[in-house]
Protein backbone atom coordinates (compact mmCIF):
# COMPACT_ATOMS: atom_id res chain seq x y z
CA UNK A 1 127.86 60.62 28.92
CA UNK A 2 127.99 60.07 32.72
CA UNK A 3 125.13 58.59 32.71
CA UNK A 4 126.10 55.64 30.01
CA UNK A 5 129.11 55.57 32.24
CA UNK A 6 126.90 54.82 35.49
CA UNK A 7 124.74 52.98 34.16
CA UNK A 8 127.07 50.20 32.73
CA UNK A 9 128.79 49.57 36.05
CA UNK A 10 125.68 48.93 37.57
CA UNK A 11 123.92 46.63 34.91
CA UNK A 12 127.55 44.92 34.73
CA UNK A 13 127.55 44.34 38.64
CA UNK A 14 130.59 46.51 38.91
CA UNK A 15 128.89 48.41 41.54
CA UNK A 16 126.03 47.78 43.56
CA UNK A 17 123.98 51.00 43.96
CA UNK A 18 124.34 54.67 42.41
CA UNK A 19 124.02 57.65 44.92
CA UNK A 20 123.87 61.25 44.36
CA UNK A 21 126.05 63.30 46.77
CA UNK A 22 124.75 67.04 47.43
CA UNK A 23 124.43 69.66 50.53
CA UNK A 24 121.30 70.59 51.12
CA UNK A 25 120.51 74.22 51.96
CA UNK A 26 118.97 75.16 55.57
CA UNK A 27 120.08 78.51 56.15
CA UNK A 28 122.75 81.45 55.39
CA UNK A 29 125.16 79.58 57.93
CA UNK A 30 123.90 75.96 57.70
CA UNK A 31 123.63 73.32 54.73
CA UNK A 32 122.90 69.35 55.52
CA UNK A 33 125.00 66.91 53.26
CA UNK A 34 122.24 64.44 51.34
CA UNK A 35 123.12 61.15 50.23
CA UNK A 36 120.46 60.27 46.98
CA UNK A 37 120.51 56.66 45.45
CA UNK A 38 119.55 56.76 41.90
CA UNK A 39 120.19 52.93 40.95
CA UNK A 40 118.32 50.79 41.98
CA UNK A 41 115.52 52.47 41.56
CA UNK A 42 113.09 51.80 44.61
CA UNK A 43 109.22 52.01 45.45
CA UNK A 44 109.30 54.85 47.40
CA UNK A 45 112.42 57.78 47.16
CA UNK A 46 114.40 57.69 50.16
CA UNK A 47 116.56 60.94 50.35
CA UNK A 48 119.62 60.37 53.54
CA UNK A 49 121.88 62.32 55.31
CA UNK A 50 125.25 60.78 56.39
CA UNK A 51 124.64 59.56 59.47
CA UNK A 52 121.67 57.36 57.40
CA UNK A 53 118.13 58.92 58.68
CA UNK A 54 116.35 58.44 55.80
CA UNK A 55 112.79 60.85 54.77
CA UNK A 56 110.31 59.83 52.43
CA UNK A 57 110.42 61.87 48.97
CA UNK A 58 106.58 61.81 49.58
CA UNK A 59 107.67 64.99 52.62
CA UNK A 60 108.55 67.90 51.11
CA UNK A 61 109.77 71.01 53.16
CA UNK A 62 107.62 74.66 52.67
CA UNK A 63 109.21 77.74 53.86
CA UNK A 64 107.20 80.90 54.47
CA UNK A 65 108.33 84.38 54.90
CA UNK A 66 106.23 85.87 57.19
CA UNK A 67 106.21 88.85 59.98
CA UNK A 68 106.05 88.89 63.89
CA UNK A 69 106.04 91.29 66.26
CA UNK A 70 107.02 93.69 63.45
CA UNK A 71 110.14 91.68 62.47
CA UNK A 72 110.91 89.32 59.69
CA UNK A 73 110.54 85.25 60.52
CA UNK A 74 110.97 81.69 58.27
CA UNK A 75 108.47 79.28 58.81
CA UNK A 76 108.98 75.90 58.32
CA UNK A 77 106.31 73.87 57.49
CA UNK A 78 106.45 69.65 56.13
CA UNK A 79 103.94 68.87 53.64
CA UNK A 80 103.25 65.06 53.54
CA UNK A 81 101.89 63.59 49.99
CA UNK A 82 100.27 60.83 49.66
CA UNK A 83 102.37 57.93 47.77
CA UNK A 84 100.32 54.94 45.86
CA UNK A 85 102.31 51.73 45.72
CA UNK A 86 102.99 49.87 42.69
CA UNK A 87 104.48 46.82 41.59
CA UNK A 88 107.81 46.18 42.34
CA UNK A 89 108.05 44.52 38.43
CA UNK A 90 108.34 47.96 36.15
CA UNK A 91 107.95 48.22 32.60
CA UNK A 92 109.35 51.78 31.79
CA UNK A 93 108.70 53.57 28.34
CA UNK A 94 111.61 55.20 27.79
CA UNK A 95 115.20 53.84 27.71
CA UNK A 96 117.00 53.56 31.34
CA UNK A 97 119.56 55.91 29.87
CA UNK A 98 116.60 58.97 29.10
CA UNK A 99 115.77 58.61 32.46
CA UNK A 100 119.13 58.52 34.16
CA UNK A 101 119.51 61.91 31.62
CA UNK A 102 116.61 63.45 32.34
């Protein structure tokens, strides 16, 4: 599996970090390219663009479809969640390969 794959070069030192490469969608005409880094696994999610500005996971992006003046409008709204830190030593139940499968 990929994931066995991945996994292995970065436990091996082969590569240092693991990121996820996707566009993100904004509209019908415009889609942002994301940078995600799986390995190693950090504190707090950190999703990136290309150019490196970094969000919080914690912000998550609500769209409403709503009316005005009679026509049809998106609304963009950020909803901020609170994160709780933890310590940075992590004792995970299941096997780093379930996770990187899941």
């Amino acid at each position: 599996a990929i994931a066995d794959d991945v996994f292995s070069l970065f436990v091996s030192e082969e590569v240092d970090k693991v990121e996820l490469l996707y566009t993100k969608f904004v509209s019908l005409v415009k889609s942002n390219p994301i940078i995600h880094t799986l390995l190693p696994l950090s504190p707090k999610g950190e999703i990136c663009d290309i150019n490196g500005n970094c969000v919080d996971a914690a912000e998550d992006e609500l769209f409403r479809l709503t009316t005005k003046e009679g026509k049809l409008t998106v609304e963009r709204d950020v909803i901020r969640s609170k994160t709780v830190d933890f310590s940075p030593i992590l004792q995970f139940e299941q096997d780093p390969v379930q996770i990187l499968d899941a």
